[in-house]
N, C-alpha and C. Protein backbone atom coordinates (compact mmCIF):
# COMPACT_ATOMS: atom_id res chain seq x y z
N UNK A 1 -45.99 -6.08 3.62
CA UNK A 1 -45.56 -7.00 4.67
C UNK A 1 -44.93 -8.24 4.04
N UNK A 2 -45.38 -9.06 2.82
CA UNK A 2 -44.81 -9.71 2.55
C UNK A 2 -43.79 -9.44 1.57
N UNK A 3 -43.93 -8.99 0.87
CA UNK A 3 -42.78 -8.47 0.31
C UNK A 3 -41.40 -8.21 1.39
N UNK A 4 -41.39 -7.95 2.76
CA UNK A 4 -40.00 -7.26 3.25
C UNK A 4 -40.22 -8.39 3.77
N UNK A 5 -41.16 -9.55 4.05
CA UNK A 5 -40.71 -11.24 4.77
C UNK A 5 -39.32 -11.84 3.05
N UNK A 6 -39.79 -11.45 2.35
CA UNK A 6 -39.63 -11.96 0.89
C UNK A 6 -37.68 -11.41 0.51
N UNK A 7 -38.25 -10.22 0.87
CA UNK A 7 -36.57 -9.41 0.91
C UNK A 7 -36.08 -9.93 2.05
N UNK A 8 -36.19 -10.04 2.95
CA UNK A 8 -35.48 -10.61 4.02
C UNK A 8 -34.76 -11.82 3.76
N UNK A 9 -35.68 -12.92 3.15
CA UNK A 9 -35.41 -14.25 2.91
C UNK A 9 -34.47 -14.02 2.18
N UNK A 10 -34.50 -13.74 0.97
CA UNK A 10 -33.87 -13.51 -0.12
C UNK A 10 -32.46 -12.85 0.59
N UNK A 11 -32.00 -12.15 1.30
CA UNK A 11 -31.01 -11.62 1.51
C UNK A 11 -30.38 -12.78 2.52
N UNK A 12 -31.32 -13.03 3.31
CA UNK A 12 -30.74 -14.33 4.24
C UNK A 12 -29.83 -15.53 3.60
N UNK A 13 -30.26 -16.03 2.37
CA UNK A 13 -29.75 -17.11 1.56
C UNK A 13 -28.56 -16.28 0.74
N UNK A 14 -28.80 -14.93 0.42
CA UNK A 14 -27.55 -14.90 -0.57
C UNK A 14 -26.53 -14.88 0.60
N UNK A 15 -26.54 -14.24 2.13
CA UNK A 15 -25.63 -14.70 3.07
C UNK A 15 -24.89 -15.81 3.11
N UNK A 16 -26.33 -16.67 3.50
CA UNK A 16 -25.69 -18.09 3.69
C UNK A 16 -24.86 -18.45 2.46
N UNK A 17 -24.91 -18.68 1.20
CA UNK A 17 -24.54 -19.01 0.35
C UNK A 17 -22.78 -18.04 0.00
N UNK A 18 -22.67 -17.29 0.48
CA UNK A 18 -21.42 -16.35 0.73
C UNK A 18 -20.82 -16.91 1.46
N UNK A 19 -21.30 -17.27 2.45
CA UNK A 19 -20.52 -17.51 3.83
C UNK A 19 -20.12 -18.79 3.37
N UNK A 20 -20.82 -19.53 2.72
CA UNK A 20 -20.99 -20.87 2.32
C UNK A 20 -19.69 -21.03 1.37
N UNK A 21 -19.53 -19.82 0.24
CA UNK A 21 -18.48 -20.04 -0.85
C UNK A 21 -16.99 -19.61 -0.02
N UNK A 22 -16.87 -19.19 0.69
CA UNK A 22 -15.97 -18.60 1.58
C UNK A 22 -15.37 -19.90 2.30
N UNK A 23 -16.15 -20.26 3.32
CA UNK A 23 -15.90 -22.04 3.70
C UNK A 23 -15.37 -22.66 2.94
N UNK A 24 -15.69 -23.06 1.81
CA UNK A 24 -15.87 -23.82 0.50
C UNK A 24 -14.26 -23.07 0.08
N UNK A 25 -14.05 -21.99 -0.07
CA UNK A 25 -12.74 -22.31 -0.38
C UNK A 25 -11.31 -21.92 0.27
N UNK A 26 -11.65 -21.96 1.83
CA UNK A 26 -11.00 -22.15 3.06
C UNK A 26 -10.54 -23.29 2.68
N UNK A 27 -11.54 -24.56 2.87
CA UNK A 27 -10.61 -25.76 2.64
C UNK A 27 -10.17 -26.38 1.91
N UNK A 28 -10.60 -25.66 0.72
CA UNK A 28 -9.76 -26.38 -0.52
C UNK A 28 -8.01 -25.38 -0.74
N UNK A 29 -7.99 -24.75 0.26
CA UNK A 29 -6.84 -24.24 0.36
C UNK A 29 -5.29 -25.28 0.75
């Protein structure tokens, strides 16, 4: 159970952080 709260998280942030570098170089366009 914690372990797949753990994988979850973990996949949640490498998202955000994607989505995040993507943004990030939208506007430095």
């Amino acid at each position: 159970m914690y372990n797949d709260v753990n994988l979850v998280t973990i996949q949640y942030q490498m998202v955000f952080t994607y989505s995040n570098n993507i943004t990030l170089r939208t506007l430095s366009i």
